[in-house]
C-alpha atoms as a PDB file:
ATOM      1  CA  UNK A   1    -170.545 -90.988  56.478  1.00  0.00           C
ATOM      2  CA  UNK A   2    -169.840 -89.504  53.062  1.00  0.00           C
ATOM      3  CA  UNK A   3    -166.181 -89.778  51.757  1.00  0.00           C
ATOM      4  CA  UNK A   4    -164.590 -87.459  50.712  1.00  0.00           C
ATOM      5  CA  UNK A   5    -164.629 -85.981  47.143  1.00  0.00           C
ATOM      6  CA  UNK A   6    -161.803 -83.203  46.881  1.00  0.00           C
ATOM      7  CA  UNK A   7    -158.416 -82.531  45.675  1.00  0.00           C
ATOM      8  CA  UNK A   8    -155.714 -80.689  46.844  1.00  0.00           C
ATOM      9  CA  UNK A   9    -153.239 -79.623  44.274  1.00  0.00           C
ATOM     10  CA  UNK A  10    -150.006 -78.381  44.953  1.00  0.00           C
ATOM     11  CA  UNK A  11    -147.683 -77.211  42.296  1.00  0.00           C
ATOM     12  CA  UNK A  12    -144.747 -74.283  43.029  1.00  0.00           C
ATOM     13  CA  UNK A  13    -145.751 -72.612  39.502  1.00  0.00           C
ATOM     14  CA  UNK A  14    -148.802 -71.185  39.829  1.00  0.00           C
ATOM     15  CA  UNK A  15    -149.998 -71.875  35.847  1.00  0.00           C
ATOM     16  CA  UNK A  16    -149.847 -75.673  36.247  1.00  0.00           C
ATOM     17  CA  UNK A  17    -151.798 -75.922  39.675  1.00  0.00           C
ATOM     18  CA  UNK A  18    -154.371 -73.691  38.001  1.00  0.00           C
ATOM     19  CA  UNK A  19    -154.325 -75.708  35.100  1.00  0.00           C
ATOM     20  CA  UNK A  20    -154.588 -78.820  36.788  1.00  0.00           C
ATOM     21  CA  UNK A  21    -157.625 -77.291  39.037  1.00  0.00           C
ATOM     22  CA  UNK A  22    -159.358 -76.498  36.026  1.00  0.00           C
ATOM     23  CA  UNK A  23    -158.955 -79.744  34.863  1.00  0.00           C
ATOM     24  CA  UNK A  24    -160.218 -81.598  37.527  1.00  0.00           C
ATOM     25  CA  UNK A  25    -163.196 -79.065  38.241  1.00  0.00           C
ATOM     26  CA  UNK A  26    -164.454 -79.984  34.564  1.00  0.00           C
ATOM     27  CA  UNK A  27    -163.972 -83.770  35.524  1.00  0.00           C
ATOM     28  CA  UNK A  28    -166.861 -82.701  37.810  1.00  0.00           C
ATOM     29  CA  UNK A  29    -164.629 -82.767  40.905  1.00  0.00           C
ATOM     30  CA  UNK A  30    -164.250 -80.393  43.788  1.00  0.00           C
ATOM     31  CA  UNK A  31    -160.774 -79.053  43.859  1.00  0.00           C
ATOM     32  CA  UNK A  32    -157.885 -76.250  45.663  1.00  0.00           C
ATOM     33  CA  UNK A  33    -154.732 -75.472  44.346  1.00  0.00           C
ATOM     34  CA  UNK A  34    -151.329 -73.963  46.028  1.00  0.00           C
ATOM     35  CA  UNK A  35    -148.485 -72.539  44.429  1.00  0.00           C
ATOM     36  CA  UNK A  36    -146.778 -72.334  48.150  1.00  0.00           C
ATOM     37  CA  UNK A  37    -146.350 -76.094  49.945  1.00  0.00           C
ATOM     38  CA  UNK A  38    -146.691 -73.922  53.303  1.00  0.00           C
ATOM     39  CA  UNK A  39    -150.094 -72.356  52.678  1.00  0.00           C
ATOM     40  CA  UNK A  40    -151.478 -75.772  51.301  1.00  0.00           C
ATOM     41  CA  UNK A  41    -149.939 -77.748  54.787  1.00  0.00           C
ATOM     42  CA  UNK A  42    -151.689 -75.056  56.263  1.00  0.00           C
ATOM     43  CA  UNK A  43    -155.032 -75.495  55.119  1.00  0.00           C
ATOM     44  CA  UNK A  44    -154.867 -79.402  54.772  1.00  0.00           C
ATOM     45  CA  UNK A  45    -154.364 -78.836  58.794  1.00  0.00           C
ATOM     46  CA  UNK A  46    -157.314 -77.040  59.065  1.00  0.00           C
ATOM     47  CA  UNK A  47    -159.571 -79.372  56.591  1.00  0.00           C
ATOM     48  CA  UNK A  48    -158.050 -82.916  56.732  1.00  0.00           C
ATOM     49  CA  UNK A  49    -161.249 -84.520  56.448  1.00  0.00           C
ATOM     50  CA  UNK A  50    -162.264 -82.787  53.022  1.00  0.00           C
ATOM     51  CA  UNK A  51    -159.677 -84.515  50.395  1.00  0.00           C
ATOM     52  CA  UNK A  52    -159.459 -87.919  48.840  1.00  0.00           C
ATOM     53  CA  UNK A  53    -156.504 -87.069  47.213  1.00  0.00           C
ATOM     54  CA  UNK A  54    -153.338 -84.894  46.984  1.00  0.00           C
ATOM     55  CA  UNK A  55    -151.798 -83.660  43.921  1.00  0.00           C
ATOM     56  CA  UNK A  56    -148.716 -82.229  44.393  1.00  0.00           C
ATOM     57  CA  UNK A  57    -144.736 -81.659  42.355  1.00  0.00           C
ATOM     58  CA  UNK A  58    -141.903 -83.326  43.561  1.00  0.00           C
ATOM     59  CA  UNK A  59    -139.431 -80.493  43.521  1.00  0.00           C
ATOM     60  CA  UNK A  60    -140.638 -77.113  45.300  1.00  0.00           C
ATOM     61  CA  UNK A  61    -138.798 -74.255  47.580  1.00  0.00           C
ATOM     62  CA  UNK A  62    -139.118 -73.825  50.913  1.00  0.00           C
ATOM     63  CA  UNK A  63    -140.337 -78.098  50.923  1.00  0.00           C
ATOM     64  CA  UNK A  64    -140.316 -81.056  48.642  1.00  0.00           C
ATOM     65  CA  UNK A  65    -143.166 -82.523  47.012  1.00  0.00           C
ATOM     66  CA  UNK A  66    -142.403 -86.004  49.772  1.00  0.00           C
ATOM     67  CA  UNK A  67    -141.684 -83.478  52.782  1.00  0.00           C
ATOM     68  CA  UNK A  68    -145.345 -81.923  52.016  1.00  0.00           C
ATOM     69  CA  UNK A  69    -146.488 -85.752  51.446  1.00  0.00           C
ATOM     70  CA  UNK A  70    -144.904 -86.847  55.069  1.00  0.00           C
ATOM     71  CA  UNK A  71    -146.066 -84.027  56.840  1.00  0.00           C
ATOM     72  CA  UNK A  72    -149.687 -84.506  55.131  1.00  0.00           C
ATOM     73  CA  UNK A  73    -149.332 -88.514  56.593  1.00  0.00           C
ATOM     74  CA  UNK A  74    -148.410 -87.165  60.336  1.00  0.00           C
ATOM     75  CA  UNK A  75    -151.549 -85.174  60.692  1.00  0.00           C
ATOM     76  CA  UNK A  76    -153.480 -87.916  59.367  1.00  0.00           C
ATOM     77  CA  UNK A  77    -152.154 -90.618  61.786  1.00  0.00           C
ATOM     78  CA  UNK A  78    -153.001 -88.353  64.708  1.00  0.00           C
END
């Protein structure tokens, strides 16, 4: 089975997640970026198995960088 190779990048301003997808795309990576925590707990629900790694600020609106990081852990321990 093949790991997985993405990254899912969450930052509340929407300049610095693109930023740091760009960045990571030209590191020859595969990555998605969020500027709401909601929509990316939304798709990381629906595509669990594609990330290695999540990328994601500390202080958001509507949930914390360690809420997001919690809720990310639940799904995976199911």
């Amino acid at each position: 089975m093949a790991l997985p190779t993405s990254i899912l990048v969450v930052d509340d301003e929407q300049e610095l997640a693109a930023l740091f997808r760009k960045a990571i795309v030209m590191m020859g990576m595969e990555a998605y970026s969020f500027s709401n925590p909601l929509l990316a707990l939304e798709y990381f629900k629906n595509n669990k198995d594609k990330f290695s790694l999540i990328l994601t600020d500390l202080r958001m609106p509507d949930m914390s960088g360690l809420e997001l990081a919690n809720k990310i852990r639940e799904l995976n321990e199911s």
